[in-house]
Protein backbone atom coordinates (compact mmCIF):
# COMPACT_ATOMS: atom_id res chain seq x y z
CA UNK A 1 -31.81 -27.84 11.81
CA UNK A 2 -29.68 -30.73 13.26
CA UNK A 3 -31.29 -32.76 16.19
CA UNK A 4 -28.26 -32.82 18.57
CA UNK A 5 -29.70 -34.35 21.57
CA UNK A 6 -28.36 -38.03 21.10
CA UNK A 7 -25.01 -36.54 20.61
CA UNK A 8 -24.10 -38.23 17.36
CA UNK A 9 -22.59 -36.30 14.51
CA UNK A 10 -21.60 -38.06 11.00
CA UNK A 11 -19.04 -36.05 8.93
CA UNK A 12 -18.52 -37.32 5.38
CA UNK A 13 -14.66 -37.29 4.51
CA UNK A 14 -11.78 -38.03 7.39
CA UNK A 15 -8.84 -34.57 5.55
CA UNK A 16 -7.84 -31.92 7.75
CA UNK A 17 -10.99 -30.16 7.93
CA UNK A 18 -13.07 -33.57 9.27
CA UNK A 19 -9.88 -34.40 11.54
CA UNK A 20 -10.54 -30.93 13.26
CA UNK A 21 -14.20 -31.21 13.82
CA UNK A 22 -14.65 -34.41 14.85
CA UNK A 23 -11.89 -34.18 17.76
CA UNK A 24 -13.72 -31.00 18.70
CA UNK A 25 -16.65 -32.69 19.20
CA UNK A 26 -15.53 -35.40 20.84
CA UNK A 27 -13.55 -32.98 23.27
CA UNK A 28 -17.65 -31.60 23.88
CA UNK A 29 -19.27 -34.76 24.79
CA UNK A 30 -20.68 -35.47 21.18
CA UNK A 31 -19.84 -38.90 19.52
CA UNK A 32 -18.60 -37.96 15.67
CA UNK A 33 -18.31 -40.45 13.09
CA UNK A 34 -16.26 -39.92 10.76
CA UNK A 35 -17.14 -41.98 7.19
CA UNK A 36 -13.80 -42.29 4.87
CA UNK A 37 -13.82 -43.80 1.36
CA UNK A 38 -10.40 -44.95 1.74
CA UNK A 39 -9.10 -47.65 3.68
CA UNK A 40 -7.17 -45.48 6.07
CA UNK A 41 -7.11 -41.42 6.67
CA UNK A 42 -4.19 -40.20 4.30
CA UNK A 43 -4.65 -43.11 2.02
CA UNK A 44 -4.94 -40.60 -1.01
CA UNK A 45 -1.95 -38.95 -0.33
CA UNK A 46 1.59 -39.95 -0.44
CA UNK A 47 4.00 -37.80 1.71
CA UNK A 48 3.83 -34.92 -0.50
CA UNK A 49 4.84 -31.09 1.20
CA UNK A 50 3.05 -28.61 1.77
CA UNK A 51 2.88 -25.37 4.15
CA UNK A 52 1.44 -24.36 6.97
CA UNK A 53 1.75 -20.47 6.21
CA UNK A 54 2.40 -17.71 8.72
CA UNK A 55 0.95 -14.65 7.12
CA UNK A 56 -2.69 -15.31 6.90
CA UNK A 57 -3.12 -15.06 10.59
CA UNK A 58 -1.58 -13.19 13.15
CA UNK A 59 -1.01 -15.77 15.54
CA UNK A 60 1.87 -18.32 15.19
CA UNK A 61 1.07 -21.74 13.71
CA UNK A 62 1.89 -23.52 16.73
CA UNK A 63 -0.22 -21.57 19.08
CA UNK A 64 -3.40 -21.92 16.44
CA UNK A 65 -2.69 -25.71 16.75
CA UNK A 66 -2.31 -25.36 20.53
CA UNK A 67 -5.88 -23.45 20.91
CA UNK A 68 -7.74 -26.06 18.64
CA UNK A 69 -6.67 -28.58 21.01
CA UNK A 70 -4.33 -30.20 19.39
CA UNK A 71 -0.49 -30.95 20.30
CA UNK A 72 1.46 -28.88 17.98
CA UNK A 73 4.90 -30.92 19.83
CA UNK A 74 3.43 -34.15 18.64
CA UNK A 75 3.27 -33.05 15.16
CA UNK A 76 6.29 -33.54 12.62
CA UNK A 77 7.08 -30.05 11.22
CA UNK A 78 9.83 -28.34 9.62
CA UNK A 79 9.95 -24.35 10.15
CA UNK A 80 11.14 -22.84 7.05
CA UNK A 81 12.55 -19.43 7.18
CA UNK A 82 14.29 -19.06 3.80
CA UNK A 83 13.63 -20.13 0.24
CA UNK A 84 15.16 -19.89 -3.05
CA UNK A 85 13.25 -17.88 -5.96
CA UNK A 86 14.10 -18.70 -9.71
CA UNK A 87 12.61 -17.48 -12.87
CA UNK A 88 13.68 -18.34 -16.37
CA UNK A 89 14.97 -14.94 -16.94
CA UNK A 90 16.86 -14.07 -14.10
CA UNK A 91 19.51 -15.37 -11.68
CA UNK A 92 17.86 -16.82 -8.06
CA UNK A 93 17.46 -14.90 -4.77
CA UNK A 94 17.10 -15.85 -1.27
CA UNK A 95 14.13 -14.52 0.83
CA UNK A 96 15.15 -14.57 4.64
CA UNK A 97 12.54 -13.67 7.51
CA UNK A 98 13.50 -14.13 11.01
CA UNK A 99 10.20 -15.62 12.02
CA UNK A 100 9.15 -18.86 9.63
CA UNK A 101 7.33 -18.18 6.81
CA UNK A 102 5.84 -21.54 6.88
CA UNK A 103 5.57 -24.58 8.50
CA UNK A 104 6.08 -27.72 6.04
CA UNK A 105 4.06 -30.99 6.79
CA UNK A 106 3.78 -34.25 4.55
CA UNK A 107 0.46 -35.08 3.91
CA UNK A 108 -0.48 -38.81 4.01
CA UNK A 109 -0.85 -42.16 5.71
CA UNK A 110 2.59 -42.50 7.56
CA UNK A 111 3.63 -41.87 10.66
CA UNK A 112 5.45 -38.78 9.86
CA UNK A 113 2.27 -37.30 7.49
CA UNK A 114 0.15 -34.70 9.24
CA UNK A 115 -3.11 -36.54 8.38
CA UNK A 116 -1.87 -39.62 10.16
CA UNK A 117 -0.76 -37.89 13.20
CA UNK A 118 -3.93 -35.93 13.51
CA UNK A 119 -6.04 -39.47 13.33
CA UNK A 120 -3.74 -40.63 16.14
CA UNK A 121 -4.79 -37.61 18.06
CA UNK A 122 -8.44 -38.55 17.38
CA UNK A 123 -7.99 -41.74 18.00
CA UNK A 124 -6.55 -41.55 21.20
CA UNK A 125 -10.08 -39.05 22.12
CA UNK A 126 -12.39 -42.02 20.86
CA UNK A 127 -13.77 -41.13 18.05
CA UNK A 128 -15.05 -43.52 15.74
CA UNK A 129 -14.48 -44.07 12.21
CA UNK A 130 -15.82 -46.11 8.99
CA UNK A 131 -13.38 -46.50 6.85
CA UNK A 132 -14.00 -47.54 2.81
CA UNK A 133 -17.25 -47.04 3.56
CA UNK A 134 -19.30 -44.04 1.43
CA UNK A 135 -20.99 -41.69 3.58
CA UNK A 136 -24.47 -41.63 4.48
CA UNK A 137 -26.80 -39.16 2.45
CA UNK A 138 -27.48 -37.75 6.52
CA UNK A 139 -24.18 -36.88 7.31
CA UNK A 140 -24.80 -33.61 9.10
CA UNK A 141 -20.95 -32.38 8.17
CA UNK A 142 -19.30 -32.60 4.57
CA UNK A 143 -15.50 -32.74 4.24
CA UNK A 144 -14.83 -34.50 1.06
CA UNK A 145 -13.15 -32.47 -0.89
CA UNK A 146 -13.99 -30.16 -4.33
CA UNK A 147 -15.96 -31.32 -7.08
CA UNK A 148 -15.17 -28.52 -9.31
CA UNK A 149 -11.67 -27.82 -11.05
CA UNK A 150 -10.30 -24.35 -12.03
CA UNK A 151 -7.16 -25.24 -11.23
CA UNK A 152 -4.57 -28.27 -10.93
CA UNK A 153 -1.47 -29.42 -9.14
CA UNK A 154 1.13 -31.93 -10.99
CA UNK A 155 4.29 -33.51 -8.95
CA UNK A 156 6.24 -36.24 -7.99
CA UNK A 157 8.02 -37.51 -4.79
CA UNK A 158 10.96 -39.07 -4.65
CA UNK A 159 13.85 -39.67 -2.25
CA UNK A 160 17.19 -38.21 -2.52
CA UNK A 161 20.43 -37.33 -1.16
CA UNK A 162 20.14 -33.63 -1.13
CA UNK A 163 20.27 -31.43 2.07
CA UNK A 164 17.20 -29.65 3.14
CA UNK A 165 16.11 -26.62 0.65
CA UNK A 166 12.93 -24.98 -0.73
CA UNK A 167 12.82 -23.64 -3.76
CA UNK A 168 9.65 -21.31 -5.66
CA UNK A 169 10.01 -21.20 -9.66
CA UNK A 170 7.89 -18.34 -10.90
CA UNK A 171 7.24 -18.36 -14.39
CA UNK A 172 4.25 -19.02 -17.70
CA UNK A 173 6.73 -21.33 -18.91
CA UNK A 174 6.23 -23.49 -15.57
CA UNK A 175 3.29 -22.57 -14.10
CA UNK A 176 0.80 -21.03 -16.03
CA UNK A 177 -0.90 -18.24 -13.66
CA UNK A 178 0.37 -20.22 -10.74
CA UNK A 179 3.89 -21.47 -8.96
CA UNK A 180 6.39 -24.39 -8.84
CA UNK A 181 7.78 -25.14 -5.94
CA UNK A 182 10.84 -27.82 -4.92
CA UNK A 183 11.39 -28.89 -1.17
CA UNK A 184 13.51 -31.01 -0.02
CA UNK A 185 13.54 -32.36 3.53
CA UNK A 186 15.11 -34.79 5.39
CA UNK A 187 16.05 -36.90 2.58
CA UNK A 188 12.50 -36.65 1.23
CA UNK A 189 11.38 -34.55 -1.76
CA UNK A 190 8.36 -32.89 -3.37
CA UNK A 191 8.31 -30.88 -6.78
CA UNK A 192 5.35 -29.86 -8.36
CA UNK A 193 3.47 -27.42 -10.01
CA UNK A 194 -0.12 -25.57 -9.08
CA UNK A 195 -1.22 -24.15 -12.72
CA UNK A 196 -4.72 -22.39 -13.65
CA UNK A 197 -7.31 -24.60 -16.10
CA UNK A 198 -5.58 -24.59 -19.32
CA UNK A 199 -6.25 -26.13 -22.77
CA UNK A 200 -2.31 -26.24 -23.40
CA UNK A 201 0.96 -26.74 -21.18
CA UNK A 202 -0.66 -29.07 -18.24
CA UNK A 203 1.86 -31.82 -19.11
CA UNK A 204 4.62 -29.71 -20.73
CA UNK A 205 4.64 -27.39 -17.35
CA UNK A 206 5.57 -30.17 -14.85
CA UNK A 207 8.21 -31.29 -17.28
CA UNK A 208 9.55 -27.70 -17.84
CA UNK A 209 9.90 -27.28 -14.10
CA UNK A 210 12.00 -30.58 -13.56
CA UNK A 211 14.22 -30.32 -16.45
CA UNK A 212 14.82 -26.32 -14.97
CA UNK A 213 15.99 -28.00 -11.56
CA UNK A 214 17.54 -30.59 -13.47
CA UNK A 215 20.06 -28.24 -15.02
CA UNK A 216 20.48 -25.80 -11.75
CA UNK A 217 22.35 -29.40 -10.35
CA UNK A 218 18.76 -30.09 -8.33
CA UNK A 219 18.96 -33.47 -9.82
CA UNK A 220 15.35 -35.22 -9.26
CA UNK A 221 15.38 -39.19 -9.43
CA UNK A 222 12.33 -40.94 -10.18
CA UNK A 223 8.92 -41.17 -8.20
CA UNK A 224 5.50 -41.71 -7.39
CA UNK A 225 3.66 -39.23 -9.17
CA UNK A 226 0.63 -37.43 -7.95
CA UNK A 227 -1.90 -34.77 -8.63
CA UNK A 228 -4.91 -32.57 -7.50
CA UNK A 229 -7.45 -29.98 -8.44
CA UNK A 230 -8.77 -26.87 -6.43
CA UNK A 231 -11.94 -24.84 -7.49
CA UNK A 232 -12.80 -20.95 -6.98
CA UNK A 233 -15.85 -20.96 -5.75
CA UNK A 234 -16.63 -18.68 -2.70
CA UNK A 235 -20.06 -19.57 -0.57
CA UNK A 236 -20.93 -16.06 1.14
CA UNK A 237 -23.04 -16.08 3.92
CA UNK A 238 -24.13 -18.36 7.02
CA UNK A 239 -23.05 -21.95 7.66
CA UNK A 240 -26.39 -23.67 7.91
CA UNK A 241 -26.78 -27.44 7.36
CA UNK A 242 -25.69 -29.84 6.33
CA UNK A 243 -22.52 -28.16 7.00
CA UNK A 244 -19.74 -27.91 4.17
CA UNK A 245 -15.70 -27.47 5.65
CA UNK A 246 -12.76 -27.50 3.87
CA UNK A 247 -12.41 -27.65 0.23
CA UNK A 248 -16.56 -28.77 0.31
CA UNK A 249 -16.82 -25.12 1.12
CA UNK A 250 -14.48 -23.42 -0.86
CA UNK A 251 -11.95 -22.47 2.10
CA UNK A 252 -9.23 -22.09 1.49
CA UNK A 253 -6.24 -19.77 0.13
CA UNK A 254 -6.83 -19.18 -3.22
CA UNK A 255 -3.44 -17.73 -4.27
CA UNK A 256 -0.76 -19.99 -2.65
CA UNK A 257 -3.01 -23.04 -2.46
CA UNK A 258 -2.66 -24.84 0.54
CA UNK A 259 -5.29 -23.26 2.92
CA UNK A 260 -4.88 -25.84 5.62
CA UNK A 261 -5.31 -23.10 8.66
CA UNK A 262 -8.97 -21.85 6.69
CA UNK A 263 -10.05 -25.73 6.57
CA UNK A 264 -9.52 -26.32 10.07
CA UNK A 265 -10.81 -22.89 10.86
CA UNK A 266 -14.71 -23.94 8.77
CA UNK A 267 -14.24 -27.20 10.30
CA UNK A 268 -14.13 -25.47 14.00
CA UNK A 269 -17.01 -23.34 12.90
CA UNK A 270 -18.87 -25.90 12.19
CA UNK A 271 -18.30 -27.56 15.91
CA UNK A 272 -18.92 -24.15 17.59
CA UNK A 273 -22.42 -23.66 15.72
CA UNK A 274 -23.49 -27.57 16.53
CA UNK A 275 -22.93 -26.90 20.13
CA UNK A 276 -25.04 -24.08 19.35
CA UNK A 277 -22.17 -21.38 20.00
CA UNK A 278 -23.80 -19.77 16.39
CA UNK A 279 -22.46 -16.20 17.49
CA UNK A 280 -18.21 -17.53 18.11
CA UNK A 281 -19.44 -19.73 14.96
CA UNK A 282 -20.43 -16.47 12.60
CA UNK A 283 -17.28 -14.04 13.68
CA UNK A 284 -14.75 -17.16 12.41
CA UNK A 285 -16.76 -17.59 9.33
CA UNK A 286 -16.88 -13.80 8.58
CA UNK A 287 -13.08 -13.76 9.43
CA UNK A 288 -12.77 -16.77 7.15
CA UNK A 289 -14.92 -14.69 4.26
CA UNK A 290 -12.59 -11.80 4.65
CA UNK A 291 -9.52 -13.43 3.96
CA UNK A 292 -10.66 -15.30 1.28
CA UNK A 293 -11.54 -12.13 -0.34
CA UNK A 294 -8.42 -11.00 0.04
CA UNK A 295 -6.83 -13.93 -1.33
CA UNK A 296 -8.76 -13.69 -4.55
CA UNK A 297 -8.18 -10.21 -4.72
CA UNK A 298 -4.71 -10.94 -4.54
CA UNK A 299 -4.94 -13.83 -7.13
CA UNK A 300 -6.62 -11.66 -9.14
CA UNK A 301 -3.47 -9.22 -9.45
CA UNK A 302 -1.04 -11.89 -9.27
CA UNK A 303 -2.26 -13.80 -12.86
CA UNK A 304 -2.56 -9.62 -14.20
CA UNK A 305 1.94 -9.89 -13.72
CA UNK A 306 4.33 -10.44 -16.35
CA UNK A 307 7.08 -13.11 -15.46
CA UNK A 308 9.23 -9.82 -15.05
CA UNK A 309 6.90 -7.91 -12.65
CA UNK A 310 6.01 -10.86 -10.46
CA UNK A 311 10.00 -11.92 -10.02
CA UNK A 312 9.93 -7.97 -9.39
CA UNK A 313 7.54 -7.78 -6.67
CA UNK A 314 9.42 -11.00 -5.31
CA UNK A 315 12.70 -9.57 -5.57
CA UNK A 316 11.26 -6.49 -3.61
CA UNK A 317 10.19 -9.00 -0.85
CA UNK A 318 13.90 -10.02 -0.50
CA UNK A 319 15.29 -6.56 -0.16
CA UNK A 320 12.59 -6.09 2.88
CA UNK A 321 13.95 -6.41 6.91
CA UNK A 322 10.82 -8.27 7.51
CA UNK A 323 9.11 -9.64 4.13
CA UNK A 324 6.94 -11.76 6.51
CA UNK A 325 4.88 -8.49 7.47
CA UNK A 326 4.77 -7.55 4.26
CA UNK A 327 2.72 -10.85 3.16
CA UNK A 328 0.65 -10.39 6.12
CA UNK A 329 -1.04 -6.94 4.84
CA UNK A 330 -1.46 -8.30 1.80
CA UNK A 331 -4.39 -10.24 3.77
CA UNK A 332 -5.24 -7.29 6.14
CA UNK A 333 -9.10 -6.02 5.86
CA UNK A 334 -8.09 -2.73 5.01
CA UNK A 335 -9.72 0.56 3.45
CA UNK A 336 -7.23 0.13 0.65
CA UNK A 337 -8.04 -3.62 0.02
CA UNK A 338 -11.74 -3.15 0.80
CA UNK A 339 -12.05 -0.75 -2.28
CA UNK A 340 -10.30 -3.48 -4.19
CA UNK A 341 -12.77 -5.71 -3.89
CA UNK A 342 -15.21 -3.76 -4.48
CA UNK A 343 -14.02 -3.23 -7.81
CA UNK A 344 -12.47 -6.43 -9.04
CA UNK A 345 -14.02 -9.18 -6.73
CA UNK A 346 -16.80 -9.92 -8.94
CA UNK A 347 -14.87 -9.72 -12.52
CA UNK A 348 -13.26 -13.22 -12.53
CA UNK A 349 -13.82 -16.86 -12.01
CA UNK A 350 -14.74 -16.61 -8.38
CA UNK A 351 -18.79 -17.00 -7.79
CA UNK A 352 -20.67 -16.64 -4.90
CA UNK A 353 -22.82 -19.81 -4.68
């Protein structure tokens, strides 16, 4: 049980899920410190895209920013209500939804990233940090990241003359049980590709999605390269400490990727049960546990597609008034996706640990 009464807190990794904790903290009267290994919060990252979804949760991105206490009008986002799908095999189609689908941040250290903006936030609280500095074996909180790899991301940025666009390449060819994905924004521009462990294809992939934009007229210059891994492992049950947030935990969305909502969401769990609020602590992390059933359950029957049934279930999406909704009971806790689980949650890679 953590001792609480001095007030001090020491989280181990300053990524979105640390960020959220340790300015909810400090917003209670504790004093967080927040240990990073690199020399500044974003350092590993280099202004790469990624989404802030809208079909997870019910409420609206900026109003689940708002309610953790942080200014959602401070933050540099692009809503994103339409995007491009492409397939080797077929000619692309536009998915429209009058509500965003997404919210796209850059992730890194500059002053447009998300991770630097949400430091500023923390910084202008107080709280402390200790930076290229590994954390202490006591840190009551770890947000460092995952230490296994089932899966892996491979992309580049670059800058570029082209007007704002995002694009989602579906395909073996490109992403083997996973996605590709071009955006463009603001004269900035991210393509990569998320791709299930593979013995095969991990370089050829990345190349076989830029030489597809390449000859749609998406011309993409040189740039930085970069790259990540994400595991499948699902903890079930109580957060007890020392407590793990984020990636550490296994929270996030385990078919699209991102999972930046779930991190902050284990991250404010984590806060709530320190200030000893265990009960609002144990209905987020059984919301959290929910949907990330749900996402594996849906990961599960995305990889069990064809290239021509998954650009057919896409293509359906397009041809819907609202496809937003439609994503959205794809993560509902329903009779129908209860039973799923029940009888394919336990065939595949997932684990509860």
């Amino acid at each position: 049980m953590i001792n609480t009464s001095n007030k001090s807190i020491q989280i181990a990794g300053g990524g979105i899920a640390g960020l959220t904790v340790a300015l909810q903290l400090k917003k209670s009267n504790f004093n967080p410190i927040v240990y990073e290994k690199e020399t500044e919060v974003g350092g590993g990252r280099d202004g790469d895209y990624e989404g802030l979804e809208n079909w997870i949760f019910s409420k609206p991105v900026p109003d689940f920013f708002n309610d953790f206490g942080i200014n959602f009008n401070r933050l540099t986002t692009f809503p994103i209500n339409q995007f491009v799908v492409h397939s080797q095999n077929s000619k692309p189609f536009t998915i429209y939804n009058k509500h965003p689908f997404f919210y796209m941040v850059s992730r890194g250290k500059k002053s447009n990233d998300l991770d630097f903006q949400l430091f500023q936030q923390c910084k202008t609280h107080g709280v402390q940090f200790e930076f290229g500095k590994k954390a202490p074996d006591s840190c009551q909180i770890i947000a460092t990241g995952t230490t296994r790899a089932a899966a892996f991301i491979q992309g580049t940025n670059f800058e570029t003359m082209l007007p704002n666009q995002v694009h989602l390449l579906l395909g073996k060819r490109f992403a083997p049980k996973g996605y590709a994905y071009l955006i463009i924004l603001n004269g900035r521009g991210t393509l990569a590709t998320a791709f299930k462990k593979s013995n095969n294809l991990k370089s050829d992939s990345f190349k076989n999605s830029m030489n597809y934009f390449n000859s749609m007229g998406l011309k993409i210059p040189p740039g930085k390269p970069f790259g990540g891994r994400g595991s499948f492992s699902l903890p079930i049950g109580p957060m007890q400490p020392p407590y793990k947030i984020g990636e550490a935990g296994g929270f996030q969305d385990y078919l699209f990727g991102f999972g930046i909502r779930m991190s902050m969401m284990s991250g404010q769990a984590a806060g709530l049960s320190i200030m000893g609020k265990k009960r609002e602590s144990k209905k987020i992390i059984r919301a959290l546990n929910q949907k990330r059933r749900l996402s594996f359950l849906n990961r599960i029957i995305y990889e069990q597609l064809s290239d021509e049934r998954m650009v057919g279930f896409v293509k359906k999406l397009s041809e819907k008034t609202n496809p937003l909704s439609i994503l959205g009971d794809a993560y509902s806790w329903n009779f129908k996706n209860i039973l799923r689980w029940i009888n394919l949650g336990q065939q595949y890679e997932v684990r509860p640990t």
